[in-house]
PDB file of N, CA and C in Angstrom:
ATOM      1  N   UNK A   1     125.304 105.108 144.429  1.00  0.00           N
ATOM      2  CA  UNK A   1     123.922 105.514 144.504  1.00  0.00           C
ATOM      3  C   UNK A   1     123.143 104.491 145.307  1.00  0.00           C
ATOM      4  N   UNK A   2     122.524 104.759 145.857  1.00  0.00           N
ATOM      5  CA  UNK A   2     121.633 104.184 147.259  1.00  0.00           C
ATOM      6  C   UNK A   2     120.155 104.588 147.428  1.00  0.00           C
ATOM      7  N   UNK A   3     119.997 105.825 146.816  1.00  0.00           N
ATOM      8  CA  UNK A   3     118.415 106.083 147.160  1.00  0.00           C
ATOM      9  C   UNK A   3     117.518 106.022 145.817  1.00  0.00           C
ATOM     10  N   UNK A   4     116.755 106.313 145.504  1.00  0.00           N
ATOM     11  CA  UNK A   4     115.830 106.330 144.117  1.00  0.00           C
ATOM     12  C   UNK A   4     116.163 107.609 143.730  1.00  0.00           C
ATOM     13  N   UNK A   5     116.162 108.764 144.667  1.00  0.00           N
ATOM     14  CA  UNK A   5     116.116 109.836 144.549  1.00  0.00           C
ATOM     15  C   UNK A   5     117.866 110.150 143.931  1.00  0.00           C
ATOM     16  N   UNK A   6     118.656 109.743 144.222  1.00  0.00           N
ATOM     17  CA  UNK A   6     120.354 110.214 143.267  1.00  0.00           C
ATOM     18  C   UNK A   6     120.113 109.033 142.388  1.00  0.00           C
ATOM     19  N   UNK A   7     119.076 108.208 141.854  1.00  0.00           N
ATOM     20  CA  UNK A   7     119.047 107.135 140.702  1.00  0.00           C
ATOM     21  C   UNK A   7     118.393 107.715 139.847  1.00  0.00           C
ATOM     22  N   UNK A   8     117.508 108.767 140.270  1.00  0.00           N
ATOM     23  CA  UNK A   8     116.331 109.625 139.297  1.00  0.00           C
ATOM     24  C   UNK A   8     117.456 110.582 138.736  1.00  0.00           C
ATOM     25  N   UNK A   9     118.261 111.081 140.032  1.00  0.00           N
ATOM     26  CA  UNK A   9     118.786 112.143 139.551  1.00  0.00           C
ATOM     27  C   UNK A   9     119.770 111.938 138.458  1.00  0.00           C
ATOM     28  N   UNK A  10     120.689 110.798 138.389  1.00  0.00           N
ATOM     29  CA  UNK A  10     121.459 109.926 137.356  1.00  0.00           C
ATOM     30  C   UNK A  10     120.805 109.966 136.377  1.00  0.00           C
ATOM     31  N   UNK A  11     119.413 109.439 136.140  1.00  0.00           N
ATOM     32  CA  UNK A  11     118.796 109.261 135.145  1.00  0.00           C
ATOM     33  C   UNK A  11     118.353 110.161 134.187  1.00  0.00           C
ATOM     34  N   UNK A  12     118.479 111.226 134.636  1.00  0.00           N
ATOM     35  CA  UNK A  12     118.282 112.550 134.263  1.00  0.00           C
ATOM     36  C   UNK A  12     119.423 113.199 133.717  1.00  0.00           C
ATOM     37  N   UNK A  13     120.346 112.920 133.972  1.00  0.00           N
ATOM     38  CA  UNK A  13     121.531 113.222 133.380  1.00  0.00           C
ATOM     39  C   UNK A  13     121.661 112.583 132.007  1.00  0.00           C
ATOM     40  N   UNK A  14     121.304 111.415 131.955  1.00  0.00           N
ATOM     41  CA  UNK A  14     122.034 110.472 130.806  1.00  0.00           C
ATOM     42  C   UNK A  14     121.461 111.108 129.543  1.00  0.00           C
ATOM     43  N   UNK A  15     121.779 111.002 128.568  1.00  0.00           N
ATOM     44  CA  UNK A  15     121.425 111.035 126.850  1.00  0.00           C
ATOM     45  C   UNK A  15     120.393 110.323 126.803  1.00  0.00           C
ATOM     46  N   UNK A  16     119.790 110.980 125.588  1.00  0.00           N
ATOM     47  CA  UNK A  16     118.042 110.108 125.577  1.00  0.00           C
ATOM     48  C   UNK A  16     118.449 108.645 125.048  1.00  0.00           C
ATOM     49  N   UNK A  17     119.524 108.165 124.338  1.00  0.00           N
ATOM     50  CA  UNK A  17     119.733 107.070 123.843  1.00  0.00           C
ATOM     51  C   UNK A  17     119.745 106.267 125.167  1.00  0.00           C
ATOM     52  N   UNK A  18     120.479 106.391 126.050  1.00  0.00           N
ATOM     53  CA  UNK A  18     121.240 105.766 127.429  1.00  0.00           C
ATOM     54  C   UNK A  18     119.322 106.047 128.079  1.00  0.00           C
ATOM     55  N   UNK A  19     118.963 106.737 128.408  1.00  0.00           N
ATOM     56  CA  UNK A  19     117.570 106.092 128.700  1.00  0.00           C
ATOM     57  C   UNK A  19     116.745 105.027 128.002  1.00  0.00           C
ATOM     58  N   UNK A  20     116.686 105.182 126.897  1.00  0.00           N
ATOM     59  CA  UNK A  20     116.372 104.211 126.564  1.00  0.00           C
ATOM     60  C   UNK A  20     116.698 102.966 126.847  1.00  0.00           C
ATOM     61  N   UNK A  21     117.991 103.036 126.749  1.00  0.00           N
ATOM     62  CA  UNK A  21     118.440 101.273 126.890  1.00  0.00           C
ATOM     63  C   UNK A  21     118.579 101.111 128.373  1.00  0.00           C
ATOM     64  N   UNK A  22     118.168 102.387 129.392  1.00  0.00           N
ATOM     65  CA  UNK A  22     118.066 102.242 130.585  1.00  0.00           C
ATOM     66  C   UNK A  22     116.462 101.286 131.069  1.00  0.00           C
ATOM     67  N   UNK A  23     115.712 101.741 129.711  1.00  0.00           N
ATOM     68  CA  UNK A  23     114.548 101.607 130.265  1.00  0.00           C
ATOM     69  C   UNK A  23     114.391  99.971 129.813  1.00  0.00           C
ATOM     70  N   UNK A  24     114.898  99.898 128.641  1.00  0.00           N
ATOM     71  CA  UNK A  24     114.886  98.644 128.174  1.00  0.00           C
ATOM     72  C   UNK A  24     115.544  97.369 129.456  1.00  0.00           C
ATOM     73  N   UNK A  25     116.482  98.024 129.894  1.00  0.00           N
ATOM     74  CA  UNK A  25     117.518  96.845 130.931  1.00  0.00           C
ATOM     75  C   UNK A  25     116.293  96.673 131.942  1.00  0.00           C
ATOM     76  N   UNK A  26     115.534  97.506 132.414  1.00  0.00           N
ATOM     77  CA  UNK A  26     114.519  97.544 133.490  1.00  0.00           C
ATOM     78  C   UNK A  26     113.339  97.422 133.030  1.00  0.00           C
ATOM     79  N   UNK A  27     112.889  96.869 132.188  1.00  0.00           N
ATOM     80  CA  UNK A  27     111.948  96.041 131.819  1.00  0.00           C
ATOM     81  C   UNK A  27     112.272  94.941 131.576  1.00  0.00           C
ATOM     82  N   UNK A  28     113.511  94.641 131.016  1.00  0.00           N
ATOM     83  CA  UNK A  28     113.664  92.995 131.209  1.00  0.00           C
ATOM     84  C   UNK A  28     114.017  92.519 132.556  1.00  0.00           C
ATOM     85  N   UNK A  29     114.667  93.224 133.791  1.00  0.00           N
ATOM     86  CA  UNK A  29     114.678  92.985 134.967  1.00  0.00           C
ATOM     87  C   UNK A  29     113.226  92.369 135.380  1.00  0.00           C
ATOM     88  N   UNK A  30     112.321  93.565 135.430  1.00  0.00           N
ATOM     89  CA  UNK A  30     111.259  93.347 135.782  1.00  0.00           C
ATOM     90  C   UNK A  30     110.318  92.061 135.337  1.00  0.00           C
ATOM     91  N   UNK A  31     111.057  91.417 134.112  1.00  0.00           N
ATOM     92  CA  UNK A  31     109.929  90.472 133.372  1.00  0.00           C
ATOM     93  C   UNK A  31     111.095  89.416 134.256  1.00  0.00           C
ATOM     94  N   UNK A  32     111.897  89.165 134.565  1.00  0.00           N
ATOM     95  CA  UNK A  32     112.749  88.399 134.598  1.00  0.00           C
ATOM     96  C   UNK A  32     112.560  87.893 136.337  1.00  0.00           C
ATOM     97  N   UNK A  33     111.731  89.289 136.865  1.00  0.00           N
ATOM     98  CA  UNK A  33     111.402  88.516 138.345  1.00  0.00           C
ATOM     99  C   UNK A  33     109.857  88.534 138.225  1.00  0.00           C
ATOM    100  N   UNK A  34     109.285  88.122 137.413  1.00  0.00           N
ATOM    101  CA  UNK A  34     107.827  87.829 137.496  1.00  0.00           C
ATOM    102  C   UNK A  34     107.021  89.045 137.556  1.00  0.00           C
ATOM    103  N   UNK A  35     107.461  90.193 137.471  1.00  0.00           N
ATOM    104  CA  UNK A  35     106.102  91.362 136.859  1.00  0.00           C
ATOM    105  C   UNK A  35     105.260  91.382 135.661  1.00  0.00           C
ATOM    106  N   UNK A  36     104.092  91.532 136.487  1.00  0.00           N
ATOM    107  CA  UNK A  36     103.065  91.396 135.436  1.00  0.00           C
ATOM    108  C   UNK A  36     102.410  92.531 134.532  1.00  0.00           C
ATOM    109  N   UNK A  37     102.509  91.910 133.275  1.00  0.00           N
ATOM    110  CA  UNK A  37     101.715  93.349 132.534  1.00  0.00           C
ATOM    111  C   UNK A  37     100.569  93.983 132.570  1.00  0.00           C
ATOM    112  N   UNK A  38     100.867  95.521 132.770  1.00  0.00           N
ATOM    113  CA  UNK A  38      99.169  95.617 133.411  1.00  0.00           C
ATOM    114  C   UNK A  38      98.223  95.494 132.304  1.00  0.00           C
ATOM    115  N   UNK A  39      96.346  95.180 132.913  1.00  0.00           N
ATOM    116  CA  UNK A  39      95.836  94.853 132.084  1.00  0.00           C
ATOM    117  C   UNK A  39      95.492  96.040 130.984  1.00  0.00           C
ATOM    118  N   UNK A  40      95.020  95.290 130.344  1.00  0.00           N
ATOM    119  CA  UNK A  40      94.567  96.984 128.743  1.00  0.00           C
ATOM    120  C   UNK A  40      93.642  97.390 129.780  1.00  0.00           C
ATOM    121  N   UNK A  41      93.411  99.004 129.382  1.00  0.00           N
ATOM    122  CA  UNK A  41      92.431  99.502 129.471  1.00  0.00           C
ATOM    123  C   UNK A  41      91.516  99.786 128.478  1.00  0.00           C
ATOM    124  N   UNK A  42      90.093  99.821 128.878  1.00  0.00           N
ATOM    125  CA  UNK A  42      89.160 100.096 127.862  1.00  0.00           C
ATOM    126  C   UNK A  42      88.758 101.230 127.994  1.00  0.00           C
ATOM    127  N   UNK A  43      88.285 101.881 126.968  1.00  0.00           N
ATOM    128  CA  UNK A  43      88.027 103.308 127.064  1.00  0.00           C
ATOM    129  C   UNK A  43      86.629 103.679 126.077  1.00  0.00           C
ATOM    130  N   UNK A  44      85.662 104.166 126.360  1.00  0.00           N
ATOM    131  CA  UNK A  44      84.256 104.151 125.940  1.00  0.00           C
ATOM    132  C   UNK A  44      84.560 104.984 124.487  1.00  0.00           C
ATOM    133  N   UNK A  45      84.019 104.784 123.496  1.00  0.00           N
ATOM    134  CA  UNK A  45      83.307 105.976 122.386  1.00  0.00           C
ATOM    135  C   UNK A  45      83.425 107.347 122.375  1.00  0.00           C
ATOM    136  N   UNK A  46      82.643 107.403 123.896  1.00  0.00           N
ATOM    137  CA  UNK A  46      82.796 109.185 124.078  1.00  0.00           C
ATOM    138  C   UNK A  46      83.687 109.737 124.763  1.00  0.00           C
ATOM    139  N   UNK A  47      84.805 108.756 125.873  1.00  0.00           N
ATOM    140  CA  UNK A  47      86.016 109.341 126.272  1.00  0.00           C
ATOM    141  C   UNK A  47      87.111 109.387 124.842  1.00  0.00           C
ATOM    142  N   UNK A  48      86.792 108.446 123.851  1.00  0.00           N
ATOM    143  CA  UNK A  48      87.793 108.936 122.526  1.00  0.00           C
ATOM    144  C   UNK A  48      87.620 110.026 122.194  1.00  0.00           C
ATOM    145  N   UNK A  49      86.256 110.390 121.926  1.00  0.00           N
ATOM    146  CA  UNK A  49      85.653 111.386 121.012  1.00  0.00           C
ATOM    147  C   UNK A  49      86.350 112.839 121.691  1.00  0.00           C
ATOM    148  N   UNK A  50      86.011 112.693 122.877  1.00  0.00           N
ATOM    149  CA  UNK A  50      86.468 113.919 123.543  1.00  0.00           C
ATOM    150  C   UNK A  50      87.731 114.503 124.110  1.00  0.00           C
ATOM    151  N   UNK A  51      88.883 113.199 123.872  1.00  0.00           N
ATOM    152  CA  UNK A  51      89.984 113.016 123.786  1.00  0.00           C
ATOM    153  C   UNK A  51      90.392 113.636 122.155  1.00  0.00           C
ATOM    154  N   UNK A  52      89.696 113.255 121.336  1.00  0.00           N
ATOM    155  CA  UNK A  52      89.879 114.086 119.934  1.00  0.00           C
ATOM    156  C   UNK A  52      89.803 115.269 119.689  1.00  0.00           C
ATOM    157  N   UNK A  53      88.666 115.954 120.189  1.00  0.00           N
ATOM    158  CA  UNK A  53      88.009 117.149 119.835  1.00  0.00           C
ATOM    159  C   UNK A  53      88.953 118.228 120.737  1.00  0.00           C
ATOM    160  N   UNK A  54      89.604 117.887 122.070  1.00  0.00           N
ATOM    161  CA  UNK A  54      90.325 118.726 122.953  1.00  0.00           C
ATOM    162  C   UNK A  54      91.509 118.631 122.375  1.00  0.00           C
ATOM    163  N   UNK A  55      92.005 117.512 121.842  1.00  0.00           N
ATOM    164  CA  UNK A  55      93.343 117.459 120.827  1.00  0.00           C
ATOM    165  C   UNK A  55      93.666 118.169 119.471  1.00  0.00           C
ATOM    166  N   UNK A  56      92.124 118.505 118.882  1.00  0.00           N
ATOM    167  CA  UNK A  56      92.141 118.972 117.837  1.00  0.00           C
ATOM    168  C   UNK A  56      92.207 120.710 117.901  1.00  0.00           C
ATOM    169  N   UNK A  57      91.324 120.945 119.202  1.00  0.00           N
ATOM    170  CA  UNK A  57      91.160 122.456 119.605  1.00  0.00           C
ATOM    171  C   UNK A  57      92.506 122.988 120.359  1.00  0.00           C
ATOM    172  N   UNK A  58      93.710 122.035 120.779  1.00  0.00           N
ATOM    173  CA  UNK A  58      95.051 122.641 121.620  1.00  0.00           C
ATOM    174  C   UNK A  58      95.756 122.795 119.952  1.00  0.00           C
ATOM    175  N   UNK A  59      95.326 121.920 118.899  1.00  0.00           N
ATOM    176  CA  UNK A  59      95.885 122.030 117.781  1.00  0.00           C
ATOM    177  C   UNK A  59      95.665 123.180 117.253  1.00  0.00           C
ATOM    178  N   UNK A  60      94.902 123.980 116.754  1.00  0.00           N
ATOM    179  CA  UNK A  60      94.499 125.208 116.174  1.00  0.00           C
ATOM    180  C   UNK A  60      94.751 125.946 116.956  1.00  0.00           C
ATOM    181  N   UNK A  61      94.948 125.891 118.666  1.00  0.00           N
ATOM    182  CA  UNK A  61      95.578 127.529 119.266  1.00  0.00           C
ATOM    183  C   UNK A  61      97.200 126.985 119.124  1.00  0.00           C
ATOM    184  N   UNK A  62      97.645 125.828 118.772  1.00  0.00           N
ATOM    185  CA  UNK A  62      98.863 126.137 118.354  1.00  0.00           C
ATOM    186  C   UNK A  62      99.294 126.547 117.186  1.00  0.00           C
ATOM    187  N   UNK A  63      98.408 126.142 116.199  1.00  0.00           N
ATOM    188  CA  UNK A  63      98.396 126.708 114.929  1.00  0.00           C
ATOM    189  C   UNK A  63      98.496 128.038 114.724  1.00  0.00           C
ATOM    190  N   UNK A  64      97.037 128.506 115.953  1.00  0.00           N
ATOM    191  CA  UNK A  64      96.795 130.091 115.698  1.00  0.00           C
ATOM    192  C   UNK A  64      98.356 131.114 116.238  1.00  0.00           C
ATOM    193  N   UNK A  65      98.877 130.461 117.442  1.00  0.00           N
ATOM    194  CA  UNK A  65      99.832 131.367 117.716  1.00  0.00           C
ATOM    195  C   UNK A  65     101.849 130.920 117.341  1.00  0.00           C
ATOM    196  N   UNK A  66     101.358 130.028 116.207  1.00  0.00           N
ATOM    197  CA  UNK A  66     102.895 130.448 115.904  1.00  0.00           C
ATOM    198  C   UNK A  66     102.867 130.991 114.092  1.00  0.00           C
TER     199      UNK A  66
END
């Protein structure tokens, strides 16, 4: 494998366990050549609120249709 694109495609193949510890090996790569963690984001009051209320309303049409 040589491109990202047959490494995605590999990756896609594997068992969710084997991703995982795929993802795990490539995060310690990454810490191991100096990548940095990105910073937190902050998020206001009313982007929660409305992050709730659209979460709560996809909840009840899933409710409603099964």
């Amino acid at each position: 494998m040589s491109t990202l694109g047959e490494i995605e495609a590999a990756a896609d193949a594997l068992a969710s366990k084997q991703k995982q510890e795929l993802m795990l090996f490539l995060a310690a790569r990454l810490r191991a050549n100096g990548a940095k963690v990105p910073e937190s984001r902050v998020f206001s009051s009313d982007e929660i609120a409305n992050w709730i209320t659209r979460d709560e309303a996809d909840l009840a049409r899933f409710k409603a249709n099964t």
